[in-house]
C-alpha atoms as a PDB file:
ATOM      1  CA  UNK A   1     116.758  41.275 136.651  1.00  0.00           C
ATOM      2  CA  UNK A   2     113.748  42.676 138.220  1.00  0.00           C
ATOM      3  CA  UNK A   3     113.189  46.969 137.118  1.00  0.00           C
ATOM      4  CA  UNK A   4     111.680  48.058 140.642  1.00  0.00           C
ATOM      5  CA  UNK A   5     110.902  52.235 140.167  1.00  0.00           C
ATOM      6  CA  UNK A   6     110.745  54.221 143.536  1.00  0.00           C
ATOM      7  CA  UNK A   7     108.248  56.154 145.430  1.00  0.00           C
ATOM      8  CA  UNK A   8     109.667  58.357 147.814  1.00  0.00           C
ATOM      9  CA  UNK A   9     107.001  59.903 150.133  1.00  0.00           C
ATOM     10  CA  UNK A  10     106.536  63.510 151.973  1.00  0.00           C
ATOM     11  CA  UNK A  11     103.895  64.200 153.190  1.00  0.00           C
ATOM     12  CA  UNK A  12     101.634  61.988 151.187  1.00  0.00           C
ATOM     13  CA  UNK A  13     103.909  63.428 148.126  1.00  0.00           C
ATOM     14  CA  UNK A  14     105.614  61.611 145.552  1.00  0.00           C
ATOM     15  CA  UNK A  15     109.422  63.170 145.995  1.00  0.00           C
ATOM     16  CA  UNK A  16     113.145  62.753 145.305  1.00  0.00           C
ATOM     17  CA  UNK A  17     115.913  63.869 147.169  1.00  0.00           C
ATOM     18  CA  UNK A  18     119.449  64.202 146.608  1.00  0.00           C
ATOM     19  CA  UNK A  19     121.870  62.067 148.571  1.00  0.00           C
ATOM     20  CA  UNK A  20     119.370  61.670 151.045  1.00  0.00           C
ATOM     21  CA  UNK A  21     118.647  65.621 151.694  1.00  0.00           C
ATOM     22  CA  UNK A  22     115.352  66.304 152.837  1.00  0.00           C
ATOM     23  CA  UNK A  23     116.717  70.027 151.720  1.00  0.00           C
ATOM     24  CA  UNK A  24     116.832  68.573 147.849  1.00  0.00           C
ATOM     25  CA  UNK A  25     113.521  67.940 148.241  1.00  0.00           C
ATOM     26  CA  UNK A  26     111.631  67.592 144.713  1.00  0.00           C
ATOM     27  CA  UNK A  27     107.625  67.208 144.348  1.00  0.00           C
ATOM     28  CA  UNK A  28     107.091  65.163 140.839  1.00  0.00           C
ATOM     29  CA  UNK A  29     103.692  64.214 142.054  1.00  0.00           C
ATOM     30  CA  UNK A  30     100.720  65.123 144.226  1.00  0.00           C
ATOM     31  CA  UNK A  31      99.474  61.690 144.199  1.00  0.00           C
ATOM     32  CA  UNK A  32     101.496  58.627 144.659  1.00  0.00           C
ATOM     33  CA  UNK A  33      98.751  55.965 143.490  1.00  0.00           C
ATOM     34  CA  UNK A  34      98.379  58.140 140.022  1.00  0.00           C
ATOM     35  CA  UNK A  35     102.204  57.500 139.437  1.00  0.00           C
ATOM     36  CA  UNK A  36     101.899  53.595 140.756  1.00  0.00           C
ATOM     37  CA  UNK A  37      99.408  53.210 137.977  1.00  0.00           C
ATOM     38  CA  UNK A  38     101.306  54.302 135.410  1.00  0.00           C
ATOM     39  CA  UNK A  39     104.150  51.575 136.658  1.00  0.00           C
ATOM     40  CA  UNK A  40     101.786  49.165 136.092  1.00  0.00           C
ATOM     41  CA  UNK A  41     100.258  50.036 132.707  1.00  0.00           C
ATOM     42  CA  UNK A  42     103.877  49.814 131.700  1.00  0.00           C
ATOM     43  CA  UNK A  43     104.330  46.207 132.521  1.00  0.00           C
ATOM     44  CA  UNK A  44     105.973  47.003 135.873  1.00  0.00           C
ATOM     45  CA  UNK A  45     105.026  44.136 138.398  1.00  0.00           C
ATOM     46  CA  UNK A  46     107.054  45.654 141.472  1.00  0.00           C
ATOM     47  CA  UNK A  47     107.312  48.739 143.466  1.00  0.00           C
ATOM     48  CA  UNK A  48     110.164  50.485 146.072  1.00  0.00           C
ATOM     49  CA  UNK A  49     108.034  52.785 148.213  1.00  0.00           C
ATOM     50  CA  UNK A  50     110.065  54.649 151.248  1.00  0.00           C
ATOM     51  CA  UNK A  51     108.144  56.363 153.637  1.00  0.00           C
ATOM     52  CA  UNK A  52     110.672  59.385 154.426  1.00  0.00           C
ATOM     53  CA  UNK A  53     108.215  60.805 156.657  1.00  0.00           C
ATOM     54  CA  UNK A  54     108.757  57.488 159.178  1.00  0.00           C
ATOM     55  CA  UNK A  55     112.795  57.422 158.010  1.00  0.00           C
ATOM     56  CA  UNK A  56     112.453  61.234 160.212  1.00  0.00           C
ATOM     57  CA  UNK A  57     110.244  60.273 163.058  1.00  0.00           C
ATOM     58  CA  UNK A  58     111.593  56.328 163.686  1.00  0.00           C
ATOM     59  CA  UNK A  59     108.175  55.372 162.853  1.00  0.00           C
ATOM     60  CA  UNK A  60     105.614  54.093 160.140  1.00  0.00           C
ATOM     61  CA  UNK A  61     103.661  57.269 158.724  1.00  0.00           C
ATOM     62  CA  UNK A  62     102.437  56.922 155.640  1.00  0.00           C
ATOM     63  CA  UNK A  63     100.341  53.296 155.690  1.00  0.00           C
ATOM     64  CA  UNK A  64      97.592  54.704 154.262  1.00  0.00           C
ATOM     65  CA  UNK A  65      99.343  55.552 150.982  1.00  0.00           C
ATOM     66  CA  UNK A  66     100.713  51.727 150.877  1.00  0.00           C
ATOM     67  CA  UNK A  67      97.152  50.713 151.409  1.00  0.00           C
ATOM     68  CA  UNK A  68      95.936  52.315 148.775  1.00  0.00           C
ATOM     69  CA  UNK A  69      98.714  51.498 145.978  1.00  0.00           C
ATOM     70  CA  UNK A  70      98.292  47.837 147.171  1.00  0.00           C
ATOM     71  CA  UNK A  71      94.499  48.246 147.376  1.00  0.00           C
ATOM     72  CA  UNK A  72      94.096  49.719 143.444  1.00  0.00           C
ATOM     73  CA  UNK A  73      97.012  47.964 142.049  1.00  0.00           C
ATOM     74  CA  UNK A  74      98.543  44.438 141.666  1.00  0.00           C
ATOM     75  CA  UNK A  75     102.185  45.626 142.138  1.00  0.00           C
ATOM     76  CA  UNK A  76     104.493  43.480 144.421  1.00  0.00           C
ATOM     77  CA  UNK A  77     105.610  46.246 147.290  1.00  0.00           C
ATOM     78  CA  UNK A  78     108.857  46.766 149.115  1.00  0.00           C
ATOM     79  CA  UNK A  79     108.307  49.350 152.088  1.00  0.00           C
ATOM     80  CA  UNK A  80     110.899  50.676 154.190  1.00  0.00           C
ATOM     81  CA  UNK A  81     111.599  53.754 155.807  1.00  0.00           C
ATOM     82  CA  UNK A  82     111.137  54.179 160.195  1.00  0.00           C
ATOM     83  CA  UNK A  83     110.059  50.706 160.615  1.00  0.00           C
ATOM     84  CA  UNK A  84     111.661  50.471 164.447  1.00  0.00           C
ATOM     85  CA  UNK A  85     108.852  47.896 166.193  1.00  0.00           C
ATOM     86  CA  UNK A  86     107.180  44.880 165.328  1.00  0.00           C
ATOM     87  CA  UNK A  87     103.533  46.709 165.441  1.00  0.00           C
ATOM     88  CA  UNK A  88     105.241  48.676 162.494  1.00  0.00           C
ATOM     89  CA  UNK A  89     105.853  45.717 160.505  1.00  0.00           C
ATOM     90  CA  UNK A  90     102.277  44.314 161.605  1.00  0.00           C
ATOM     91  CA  UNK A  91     100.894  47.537 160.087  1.00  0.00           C
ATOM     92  CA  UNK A  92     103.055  47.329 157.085  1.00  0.00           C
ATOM     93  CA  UNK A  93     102.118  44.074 156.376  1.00  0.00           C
ATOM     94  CA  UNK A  94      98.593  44.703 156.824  1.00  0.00           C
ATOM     95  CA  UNK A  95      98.405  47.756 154.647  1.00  0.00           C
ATOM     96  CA  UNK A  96     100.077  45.209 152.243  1.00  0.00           C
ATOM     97  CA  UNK A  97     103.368  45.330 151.714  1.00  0.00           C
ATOM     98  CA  UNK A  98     105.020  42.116 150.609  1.00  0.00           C
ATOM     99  CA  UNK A  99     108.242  42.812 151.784  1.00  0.00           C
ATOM    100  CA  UNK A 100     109.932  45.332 154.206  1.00  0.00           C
ATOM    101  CA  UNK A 101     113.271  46.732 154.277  1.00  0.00           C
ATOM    102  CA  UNK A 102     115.299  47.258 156.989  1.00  0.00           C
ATOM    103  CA  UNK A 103     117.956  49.947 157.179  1.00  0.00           C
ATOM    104  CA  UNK A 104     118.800  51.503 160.933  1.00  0.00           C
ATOM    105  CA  UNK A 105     117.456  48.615 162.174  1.00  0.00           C
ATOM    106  CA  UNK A 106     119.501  46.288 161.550  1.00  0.00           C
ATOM    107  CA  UNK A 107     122.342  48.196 162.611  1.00  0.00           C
ATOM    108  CA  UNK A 108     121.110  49.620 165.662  1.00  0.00           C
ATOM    109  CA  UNK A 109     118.983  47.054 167.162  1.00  0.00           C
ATOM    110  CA  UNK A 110     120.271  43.750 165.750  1.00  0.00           C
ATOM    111  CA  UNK A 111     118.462  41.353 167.908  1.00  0.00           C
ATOM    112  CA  UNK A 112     114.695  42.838 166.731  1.00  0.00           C
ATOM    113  CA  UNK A 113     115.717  42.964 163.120  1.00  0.00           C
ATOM    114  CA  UNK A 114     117.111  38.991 163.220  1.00  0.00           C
ATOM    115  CA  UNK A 115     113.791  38.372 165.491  1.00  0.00           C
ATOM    116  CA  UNK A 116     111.732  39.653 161.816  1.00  0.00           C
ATOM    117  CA  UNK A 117     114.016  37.532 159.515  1.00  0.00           C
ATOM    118  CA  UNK A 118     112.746  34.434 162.079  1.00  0.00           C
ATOM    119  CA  UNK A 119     109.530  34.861 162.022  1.00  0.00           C
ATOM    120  CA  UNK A 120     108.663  36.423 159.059  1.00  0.00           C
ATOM    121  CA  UNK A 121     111.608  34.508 157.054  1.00  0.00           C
ATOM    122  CA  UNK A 122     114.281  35.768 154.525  1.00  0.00           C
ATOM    123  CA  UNK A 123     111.674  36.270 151.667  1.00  0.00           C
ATOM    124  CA  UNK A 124     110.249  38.919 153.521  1.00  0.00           C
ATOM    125  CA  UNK A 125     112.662  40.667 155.073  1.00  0.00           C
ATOM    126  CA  UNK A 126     114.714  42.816 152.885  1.00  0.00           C
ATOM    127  CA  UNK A 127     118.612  43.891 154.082  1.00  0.00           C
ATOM    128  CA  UNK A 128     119.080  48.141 153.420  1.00  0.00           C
ATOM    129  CA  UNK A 129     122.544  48.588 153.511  1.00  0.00           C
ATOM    130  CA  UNK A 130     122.931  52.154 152.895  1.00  0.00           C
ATOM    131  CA  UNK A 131     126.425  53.272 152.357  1.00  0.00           C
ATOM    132  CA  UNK A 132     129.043  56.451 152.312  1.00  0.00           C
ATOM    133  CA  UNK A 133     132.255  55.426 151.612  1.00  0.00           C
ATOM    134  CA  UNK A 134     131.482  51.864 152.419  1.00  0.00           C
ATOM    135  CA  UNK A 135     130.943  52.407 155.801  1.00  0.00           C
ATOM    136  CA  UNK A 136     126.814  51.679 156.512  1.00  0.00           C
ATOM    137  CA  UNK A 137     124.785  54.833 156.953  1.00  0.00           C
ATOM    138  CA  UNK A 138     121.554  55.116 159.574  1.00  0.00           C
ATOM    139  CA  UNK A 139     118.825  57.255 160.529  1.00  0.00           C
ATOM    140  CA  UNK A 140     117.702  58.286 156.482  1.00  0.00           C
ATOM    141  CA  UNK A 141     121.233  58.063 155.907  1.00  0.00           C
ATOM    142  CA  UNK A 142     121.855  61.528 158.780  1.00  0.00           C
ATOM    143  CA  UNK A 143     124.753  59.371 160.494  1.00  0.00           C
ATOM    144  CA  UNK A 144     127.455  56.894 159.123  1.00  0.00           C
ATOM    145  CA  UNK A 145     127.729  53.813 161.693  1.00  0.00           C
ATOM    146  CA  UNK A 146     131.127  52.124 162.322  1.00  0.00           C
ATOM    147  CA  UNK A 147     129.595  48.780 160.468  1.00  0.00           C
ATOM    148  CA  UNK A 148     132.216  48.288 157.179  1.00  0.00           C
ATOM    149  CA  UNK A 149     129.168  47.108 154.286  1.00  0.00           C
ATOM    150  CA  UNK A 150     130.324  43.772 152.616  1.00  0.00           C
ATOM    151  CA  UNK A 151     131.132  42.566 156.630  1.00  0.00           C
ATOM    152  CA  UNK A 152     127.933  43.839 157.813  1.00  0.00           C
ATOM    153  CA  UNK A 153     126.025  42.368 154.928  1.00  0.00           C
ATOM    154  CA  UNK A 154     128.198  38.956 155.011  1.00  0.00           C
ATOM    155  CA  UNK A 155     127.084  38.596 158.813  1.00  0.00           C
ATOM    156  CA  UNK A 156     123.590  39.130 157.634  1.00  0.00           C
ATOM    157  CA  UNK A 157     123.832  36.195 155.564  1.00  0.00           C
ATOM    158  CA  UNK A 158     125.089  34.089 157.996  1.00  0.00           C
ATOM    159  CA  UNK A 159     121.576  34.708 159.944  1.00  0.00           C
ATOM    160  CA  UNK A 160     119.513  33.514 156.548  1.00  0.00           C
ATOM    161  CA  UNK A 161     119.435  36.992 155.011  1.00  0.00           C
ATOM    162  CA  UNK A 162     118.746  36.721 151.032  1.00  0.00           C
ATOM    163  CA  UNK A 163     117.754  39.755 149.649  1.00  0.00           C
ATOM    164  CA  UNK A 164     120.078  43.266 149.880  1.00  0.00           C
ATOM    165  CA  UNK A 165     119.398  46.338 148.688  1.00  0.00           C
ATOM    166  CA  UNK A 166     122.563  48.510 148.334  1.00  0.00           C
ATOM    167  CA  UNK A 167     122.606  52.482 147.536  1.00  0.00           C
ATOM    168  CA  UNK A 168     125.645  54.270 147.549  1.00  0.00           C
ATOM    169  CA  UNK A 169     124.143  57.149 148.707  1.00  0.00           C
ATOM    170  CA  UNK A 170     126.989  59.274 146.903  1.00  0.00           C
ATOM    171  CA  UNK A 171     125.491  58.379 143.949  1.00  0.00           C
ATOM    172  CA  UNK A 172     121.787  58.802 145.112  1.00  0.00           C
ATOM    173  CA  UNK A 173     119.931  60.979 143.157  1.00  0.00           C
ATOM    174  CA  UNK A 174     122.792  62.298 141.289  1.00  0.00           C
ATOM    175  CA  UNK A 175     121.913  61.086 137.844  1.00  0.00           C
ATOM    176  CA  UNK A 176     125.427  59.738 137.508  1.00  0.00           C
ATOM    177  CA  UNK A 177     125.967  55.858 136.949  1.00  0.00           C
ATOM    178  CA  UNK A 178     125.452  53.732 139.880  1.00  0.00           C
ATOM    179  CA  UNK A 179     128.654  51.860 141.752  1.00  0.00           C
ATOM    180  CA  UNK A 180     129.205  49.015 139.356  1.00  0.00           C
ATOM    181  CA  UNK A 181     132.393  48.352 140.957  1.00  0.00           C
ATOM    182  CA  UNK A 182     130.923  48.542 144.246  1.00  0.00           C
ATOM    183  CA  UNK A 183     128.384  45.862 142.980  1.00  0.00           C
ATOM    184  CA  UNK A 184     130.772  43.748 141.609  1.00  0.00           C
ATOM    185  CA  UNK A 185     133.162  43.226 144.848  1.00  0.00           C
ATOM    186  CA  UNK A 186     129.650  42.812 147.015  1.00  0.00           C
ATOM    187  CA  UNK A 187     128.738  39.723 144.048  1.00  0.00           C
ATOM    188  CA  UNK A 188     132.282  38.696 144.387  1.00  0.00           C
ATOM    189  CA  UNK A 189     132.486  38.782 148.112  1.00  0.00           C
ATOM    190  CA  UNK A 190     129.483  36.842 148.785  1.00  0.00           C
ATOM    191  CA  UNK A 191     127.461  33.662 148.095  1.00  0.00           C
ATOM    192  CA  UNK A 192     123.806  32.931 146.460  1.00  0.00           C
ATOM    193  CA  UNK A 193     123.158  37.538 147.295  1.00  0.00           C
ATOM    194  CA  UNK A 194     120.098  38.661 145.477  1.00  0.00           C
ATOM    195  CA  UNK A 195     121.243  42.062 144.938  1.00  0.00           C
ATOM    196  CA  UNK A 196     119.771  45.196 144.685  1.00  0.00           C
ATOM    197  CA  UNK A 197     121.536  47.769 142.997  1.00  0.00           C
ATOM    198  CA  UNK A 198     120.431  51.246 143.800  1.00  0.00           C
ATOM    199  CA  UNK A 199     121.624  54.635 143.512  1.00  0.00           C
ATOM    200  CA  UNK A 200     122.803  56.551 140.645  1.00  0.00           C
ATOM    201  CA  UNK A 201     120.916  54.936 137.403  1.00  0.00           C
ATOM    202  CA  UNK A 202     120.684  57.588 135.180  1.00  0.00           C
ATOM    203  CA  UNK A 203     120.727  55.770 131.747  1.00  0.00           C
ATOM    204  CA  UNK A 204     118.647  52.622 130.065  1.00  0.00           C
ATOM    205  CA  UNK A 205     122.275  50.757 128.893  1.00  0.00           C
ATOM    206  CA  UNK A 206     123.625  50.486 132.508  1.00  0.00           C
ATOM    207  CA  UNK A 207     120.173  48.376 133.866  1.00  0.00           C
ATOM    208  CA  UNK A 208     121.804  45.513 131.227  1.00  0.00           C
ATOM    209  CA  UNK A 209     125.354  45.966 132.489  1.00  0.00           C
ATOM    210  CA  UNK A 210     123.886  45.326 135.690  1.00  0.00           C
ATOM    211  CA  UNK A 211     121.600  42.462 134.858  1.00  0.00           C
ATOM    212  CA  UNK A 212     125.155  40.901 133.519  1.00  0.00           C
ATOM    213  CA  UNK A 213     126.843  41.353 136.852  1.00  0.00           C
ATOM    214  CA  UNK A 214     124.363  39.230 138.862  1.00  0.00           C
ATOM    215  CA  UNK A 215     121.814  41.748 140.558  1.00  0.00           C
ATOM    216  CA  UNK A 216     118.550  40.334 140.846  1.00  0.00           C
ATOM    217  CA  UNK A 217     116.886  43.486 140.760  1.00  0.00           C
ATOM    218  CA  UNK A 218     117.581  47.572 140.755  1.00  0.00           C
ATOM    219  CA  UNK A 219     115.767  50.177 142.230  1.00  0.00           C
ATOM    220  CA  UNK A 220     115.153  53.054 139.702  1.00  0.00           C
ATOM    221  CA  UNK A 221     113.951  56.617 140.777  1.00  0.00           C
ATOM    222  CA  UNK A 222     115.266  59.950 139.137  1.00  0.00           C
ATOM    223  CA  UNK A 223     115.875  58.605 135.580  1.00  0.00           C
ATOM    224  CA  UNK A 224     112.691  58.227 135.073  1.00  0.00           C
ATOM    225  CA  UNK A 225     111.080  61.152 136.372  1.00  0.00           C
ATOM    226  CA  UNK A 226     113.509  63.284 135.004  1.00  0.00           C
ATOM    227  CA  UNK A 227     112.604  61.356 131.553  1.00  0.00           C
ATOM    228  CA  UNK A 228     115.879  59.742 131.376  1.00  0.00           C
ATOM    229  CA  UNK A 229     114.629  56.782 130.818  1.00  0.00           C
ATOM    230  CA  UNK A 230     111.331  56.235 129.276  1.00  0.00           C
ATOM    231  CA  UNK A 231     108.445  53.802 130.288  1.00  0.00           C
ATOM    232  CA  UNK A 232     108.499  52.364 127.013  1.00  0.00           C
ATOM    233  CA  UNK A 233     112.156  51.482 127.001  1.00  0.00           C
ATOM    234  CA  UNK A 234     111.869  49.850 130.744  1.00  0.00           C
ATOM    235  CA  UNK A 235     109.034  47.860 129.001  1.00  0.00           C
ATOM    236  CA  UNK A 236     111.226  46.727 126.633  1.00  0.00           C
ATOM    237  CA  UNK A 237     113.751  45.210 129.099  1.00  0.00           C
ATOM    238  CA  UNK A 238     110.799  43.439 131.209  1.00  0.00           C
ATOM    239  CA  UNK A 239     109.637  41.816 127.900  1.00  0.00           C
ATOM    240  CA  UNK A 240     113.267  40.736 126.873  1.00  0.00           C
END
């Protein structure tokens, strides 16, 4: 199972919010690329970076802090957060992201979002399928759609999506377990899913528990800023 920490950006901050409330707001770092660095001297090979500037204005903000994470480091890079047009995802990709995730999107303007999947192709295009009370949430997770999740991301599939990454955003940020059950019926539910769990980690022996169920990777934030779980233990798991 692939450990993938989180950046969360604010302006140009590294942040963490609670369930999605830019009120929660928390500042753990001035400088994003310091903290990518640190990934990487741990062994980390990818990175979850969410531009929640662009999540706010429907647009891609922060590129520049992308460019210079993939610039200075050799981490693998999943950005999401605003990306609305394809000259988003052109910048995206050419600030160097190797994947992009795709949240509002895909709920709100399906025929764009299965354009990207068929021209960029399922490897990189990542699914977000953000959900409150499994119903899929939108617009940095400020409305809940009508779109039940394991339908929504079952009809995905049918259009060649591979790759899902799940939050609960009940969980998110709460330091309290992520939905393993949640994760299980999604696994269950659906054919050859690479899913990511996240939401909710907030201790080193559920990231095996997970690995057992079948996701292919999980997106870790809090825990390990809050020093919940420690570099050297994720290091550990990478190694086997």
């Amino acid at each position: 199972m692939r450990i993938i920490p989180a950046i969360d950006i604010i302006d140009g901050k590294c942040v963490r919010l609670s369930k999605g409330d830019y009120n929660t707001k928390k500042i753990y770092n001035e400088n994003p690329l310091e903290v990518a660095k640190q990934f990487e001297a741990h062994g980390i090979q990818y990175l979850h970076l969410v531009d929640l500037d662009g999540a706010k204005s429907k647009h891609i903000v922060n590129h520049h802090i992308l460019e210079q994470i993939a610039t200075h480091t050799k981490l693998k890079i999943d950005f999401g957060g605003g990306l609305k047009t394809d000259d988003d995802l052109r910048i995206a990709f050419e600030s160097g992201a190797q994947q992009i995730t795709g949240g509002s999107i895909a709920v709100k303007d399906r025929e764009t979002f299965i354009n990207w999947l068929s021209k960029f192709g399922s490897d990189k295009i990542i699914l977000g399928a953000d959900a409150m009370n499994e119903k899929v949430a939108v617009s940095g997770w400020l409305e809940e759609s009508k779109e039940e999740l394991i339908p929504f991301i079952k009809g995905y599939q049918k259009e060649g999506i591979s790759y899902v990454i799940c939050t609960d955003i009940s969980k998110d940020g709460m330091l309290e377990g992520p939905s393993f059950d949640l994760y299980k019926r999604i696994l269950e539910e659906t054919e050859n899913l690479k899913l990511i769990a996240s939401g909710g980690i907030s201790e080193f022996d559920e990231l095996p528990k997970l690995a057992e169920m079948g996701c292919e990777g999980t997106i870790i934030g809090k825990a390990i800023y809050e020093g919940r779980i420690s570099m050297k233990q994720l290091e550990s798991f990478i190694l086997g």
